[in-house]
Protein backbone atom coordinates (compact mmCIF):
# COMPACT_ATOMS: atom_id res chain seq x y z
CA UNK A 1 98.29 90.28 102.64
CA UNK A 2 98.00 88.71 99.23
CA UNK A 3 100.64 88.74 96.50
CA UNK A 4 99.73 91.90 94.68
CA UNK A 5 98.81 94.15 98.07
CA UNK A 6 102.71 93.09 99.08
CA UNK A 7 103.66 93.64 95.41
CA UNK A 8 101.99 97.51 95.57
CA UNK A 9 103.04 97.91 99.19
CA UNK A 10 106.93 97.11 97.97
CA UNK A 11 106.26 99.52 94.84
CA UNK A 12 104.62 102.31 97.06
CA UNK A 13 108.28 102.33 99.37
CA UNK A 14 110.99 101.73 96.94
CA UNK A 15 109.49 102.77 93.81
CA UNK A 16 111.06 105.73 93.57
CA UNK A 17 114.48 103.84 93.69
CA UNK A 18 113.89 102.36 90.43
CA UNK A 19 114.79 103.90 86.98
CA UNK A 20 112.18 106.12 85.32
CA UNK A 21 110.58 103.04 82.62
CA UNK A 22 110.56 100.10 85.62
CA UNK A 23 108.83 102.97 87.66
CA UNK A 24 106.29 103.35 84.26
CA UNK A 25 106.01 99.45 83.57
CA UNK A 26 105.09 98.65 87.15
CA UNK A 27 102.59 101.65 87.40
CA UNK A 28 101.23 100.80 83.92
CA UNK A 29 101.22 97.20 85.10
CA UNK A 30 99.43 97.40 88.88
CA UNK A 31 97.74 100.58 88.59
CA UNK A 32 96.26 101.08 85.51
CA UNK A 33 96.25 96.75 84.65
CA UNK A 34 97.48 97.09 80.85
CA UNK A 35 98.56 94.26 79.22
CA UNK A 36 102.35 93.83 78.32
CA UNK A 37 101.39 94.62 74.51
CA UNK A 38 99.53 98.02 75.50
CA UNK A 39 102.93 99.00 78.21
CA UNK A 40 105.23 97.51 75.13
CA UNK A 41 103.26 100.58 72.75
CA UNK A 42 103.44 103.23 75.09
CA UNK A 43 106.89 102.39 76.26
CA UNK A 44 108.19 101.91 72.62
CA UNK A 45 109.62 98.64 73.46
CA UNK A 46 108.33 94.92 73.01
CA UNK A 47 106.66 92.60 74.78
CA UNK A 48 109.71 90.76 75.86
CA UNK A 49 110.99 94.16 77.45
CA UNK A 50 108.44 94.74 79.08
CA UNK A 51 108.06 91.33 80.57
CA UNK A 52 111.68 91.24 81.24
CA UNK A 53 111.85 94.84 82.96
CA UNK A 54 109.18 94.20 85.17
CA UNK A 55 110.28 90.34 86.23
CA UNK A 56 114.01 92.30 87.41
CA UNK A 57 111.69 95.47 88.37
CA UNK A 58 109.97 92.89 90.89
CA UNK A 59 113.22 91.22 92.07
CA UNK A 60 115.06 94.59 92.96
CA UNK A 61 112.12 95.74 95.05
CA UNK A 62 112.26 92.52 97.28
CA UNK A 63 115.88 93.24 97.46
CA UNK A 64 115.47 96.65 98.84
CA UNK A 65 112.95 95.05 101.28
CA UNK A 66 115.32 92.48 102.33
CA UNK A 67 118.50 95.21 102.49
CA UNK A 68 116.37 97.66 104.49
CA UNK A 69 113.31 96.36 106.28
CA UNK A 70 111.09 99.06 105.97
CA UNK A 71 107.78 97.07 105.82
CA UNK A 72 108.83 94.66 107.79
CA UNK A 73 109.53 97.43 110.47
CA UNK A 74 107.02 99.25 110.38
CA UNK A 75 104.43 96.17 110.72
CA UNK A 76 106.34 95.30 113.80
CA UNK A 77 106.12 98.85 115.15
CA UNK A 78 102.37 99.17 114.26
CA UNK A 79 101.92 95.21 115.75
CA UNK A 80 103.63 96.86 119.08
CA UNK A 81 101.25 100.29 118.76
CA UNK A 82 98.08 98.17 118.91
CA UNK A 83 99.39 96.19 121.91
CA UNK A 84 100.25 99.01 123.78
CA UNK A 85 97.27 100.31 123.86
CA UNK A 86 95.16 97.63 124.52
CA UNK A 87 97.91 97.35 127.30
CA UNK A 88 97.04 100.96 128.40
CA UNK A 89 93.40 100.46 128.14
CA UNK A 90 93.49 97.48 130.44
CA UNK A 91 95.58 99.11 132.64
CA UNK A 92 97.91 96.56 132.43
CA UNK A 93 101.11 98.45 133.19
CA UNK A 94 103.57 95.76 133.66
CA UNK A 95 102.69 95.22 130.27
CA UNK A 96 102.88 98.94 129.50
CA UNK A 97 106.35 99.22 130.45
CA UNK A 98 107.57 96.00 128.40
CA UNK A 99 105.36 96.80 125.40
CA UNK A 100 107.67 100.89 125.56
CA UNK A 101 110.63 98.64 126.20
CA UNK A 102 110.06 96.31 122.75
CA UNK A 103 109.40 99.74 120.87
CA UNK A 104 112.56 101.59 122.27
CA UNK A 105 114.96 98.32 121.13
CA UNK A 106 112.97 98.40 117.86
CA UNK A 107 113.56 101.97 117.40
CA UNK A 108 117.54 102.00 118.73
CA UNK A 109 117.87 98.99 116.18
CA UNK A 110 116.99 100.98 113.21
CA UNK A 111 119.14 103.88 113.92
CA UNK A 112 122.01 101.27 114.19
């Protein structure tokens, strides 16, 4: 995934953590692609705000992802999904039951 897909992907899970302007900088930003000047004039703030908000907007996002995991999860779990069935279309059911096995220590991790 390239820089900005991960950078939307991390917006798209923890945006909602963020205060109300990072949440309207970053949309502004990757959604609409204003420039800082145009987010500066809607947001009533200057360019250095905006630059600023959206550099520490960025950072606390790839916190989150490093605190919780989510993406990284659920890229595992969908990685394990796509195995198992392959694994079950093969009928390959050693691999079946160790493919289950993965996702139910994935899964009992997370609730941890």
């Amino acid at each position: 995934m390239d820089k900005l897909g991960y950078k939307l992907l991390l917006f798209d899970v923890y945006g909602s953590l963020l205060t109300e302007k990072q949440q309207q900088a970053l949309a502004l930003t990757y959604n609409e692609d204003y420039s800082l000047g145009e987010i500066a004039a809607w947001l009533g703030i200057s360019r250095q705000a905006v630059f600023d908000a959206i550099r520490r907007s960025e950072a606390l996002l790839a916190n989150y992802e490093e605190k919780l995991g989510l993406i990284k999860r659920n890229t595992a779990e969908r990685a394990l999904l796509q195995k198992l069935a392959q694994a079950e279309q093969n009928g390959s059911w050693p691999q079946v039951a160790e493919i289950r096995r993965q996702l139910g220590q994935l899964i009992s991790a997370a609730e941890e």
